[in-house]
Every structure is written in C-alpha cells, then in structure tokens.
C-alpha atoms as a PDB file:
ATOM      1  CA  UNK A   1       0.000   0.000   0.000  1.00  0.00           C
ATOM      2  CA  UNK A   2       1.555   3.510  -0.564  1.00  0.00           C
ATOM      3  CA  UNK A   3       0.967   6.352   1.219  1.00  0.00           C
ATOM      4  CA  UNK A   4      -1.102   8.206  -1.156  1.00  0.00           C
ATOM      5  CA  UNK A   5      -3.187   5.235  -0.971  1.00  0.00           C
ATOM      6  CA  UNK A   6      -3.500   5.115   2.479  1.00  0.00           C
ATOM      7  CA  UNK A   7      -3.790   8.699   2.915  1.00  0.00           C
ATOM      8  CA  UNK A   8      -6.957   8.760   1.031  1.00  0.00           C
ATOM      9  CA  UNK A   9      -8.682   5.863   2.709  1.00  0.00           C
ATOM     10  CA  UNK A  10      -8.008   7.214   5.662  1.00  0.00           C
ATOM     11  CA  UNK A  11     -10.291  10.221   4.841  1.00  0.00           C
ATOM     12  CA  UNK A  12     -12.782   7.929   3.437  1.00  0.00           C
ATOM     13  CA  UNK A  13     -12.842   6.840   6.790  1.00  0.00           C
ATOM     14  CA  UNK A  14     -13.142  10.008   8.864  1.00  0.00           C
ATOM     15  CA  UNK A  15     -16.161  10.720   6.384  1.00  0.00           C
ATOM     16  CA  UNK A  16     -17.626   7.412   7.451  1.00  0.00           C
ATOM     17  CA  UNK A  17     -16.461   8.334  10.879  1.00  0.00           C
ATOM     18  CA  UNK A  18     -18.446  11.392  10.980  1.00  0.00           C
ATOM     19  CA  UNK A  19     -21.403  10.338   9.649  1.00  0.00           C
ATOM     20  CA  UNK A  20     -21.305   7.538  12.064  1.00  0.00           C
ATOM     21  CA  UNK A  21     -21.241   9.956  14.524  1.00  0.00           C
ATOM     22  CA  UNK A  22     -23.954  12.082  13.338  1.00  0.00           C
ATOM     23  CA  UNK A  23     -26.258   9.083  13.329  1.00  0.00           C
ATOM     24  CA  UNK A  24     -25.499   7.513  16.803  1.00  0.00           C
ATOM     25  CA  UNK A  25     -26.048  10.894  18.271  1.00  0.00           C
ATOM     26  CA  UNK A  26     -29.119  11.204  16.821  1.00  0.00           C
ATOM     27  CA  UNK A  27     -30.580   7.767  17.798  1.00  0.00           C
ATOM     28  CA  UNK A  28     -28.462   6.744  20.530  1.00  0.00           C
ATOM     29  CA  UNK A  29     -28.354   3.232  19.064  1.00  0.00           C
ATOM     30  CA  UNK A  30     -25.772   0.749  19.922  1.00  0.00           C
ATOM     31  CA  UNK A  31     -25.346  -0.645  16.801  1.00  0.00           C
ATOM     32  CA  UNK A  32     -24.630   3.032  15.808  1.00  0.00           C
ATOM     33  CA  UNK A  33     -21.936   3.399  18.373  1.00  0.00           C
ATOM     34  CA  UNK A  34     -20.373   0.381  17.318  1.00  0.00           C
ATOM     35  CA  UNK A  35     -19.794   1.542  13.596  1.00  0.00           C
ATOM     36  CA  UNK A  36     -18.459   4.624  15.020  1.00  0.00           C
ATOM     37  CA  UNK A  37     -15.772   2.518  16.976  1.00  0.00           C
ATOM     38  CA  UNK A  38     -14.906   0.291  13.883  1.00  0.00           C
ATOM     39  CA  UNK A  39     -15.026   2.995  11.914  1.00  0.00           C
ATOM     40  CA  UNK A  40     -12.151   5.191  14.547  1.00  0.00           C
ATOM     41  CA  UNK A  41     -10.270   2.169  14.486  1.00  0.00           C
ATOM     42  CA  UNK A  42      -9.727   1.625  10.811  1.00  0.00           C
ATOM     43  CA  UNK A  43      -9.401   5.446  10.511  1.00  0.00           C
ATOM     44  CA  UNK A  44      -6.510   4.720  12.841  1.00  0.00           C
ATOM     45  CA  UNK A  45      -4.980   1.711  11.014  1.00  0.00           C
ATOM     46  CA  UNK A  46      -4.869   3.817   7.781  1.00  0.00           C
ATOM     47  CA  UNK A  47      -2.946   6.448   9.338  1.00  0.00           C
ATOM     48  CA  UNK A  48      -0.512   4.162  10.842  1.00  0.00           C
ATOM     49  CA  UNK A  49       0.046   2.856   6.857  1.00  0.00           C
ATOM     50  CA  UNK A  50       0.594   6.030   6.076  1.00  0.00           C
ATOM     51  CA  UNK A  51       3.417   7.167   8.164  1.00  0.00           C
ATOM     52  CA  UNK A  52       4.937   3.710   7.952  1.00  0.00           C
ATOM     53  CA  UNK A  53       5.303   3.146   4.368  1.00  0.00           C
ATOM     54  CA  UNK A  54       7.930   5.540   2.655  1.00  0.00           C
ATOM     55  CA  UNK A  55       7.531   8.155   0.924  1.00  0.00           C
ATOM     56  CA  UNK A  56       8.575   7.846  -2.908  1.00  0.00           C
ATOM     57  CA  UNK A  57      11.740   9.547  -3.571  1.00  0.00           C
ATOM     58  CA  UNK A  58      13.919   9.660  -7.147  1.00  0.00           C
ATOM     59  CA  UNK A  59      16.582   6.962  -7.930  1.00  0.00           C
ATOM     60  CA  UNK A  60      19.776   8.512  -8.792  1.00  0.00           C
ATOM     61  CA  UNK A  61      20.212   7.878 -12.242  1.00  0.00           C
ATOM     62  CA  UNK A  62      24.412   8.085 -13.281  1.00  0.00           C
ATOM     63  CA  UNK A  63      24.464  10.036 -16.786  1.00  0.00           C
ATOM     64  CA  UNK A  64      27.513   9.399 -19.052  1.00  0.00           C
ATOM     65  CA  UNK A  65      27.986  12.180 -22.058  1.00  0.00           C
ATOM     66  CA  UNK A  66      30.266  11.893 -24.648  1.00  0.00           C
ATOM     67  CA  UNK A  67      32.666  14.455 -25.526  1.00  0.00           C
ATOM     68  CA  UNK A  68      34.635  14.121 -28.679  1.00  0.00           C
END
C-alpha cells in the first residue's frame, strides 16, 4: 500500500467516521456506536500505513555524455 493510498482511505474513513457519529447521536443506538468505533479504528490503522510506508523519492540515475 503507498501512502497516497492510504492517505486517502483514511479520509474515506473520517467521512464514514463522521457520519457515524452524526447518526449515533441522533438515535443513541448501539449498533450506531459500534460503527463509530470500527469505523475510529480503521481510521486509525490507515494512518498508521501512512506514516509507515515511505515516501517515494527519485533513484539517482548516473548520466555518461560523450565528448569528442
């Protein structure tokens, strides 16, 4: 997974978060609360992918020229 990958997933997941949120508040279901928590927790997971996969960086390329 890169981390452009995992950077966007993770705000996938604080959308779903959020609207999570907005719903459990609103009916103060447990069911609601527990999509919230899964929800946190794979928010979390995604961030940790993030900062633990490197970021991509140039290959140093050796360049030869021929002068006459």
């Amino acid at each position: 997974m890169t981390r452009t990958v995992a950077l966007r997933a993770s705000a996938l997941f604080i959308v779903l978060t959020v609207v999570f949120g907005a719903i459990g508040l609103g009916s103060h279901a447990v069911a609601a609360e527990a999509f919230v928590l899964i929800s946190a927790s794979v928010c979390a997971l995604m961030l940790a992918f993030a900062v633990a996969s490197p970021a991509p960086a140039a290959v140093p390329v050796r360049v030869r020229r021929h002068r006459p």
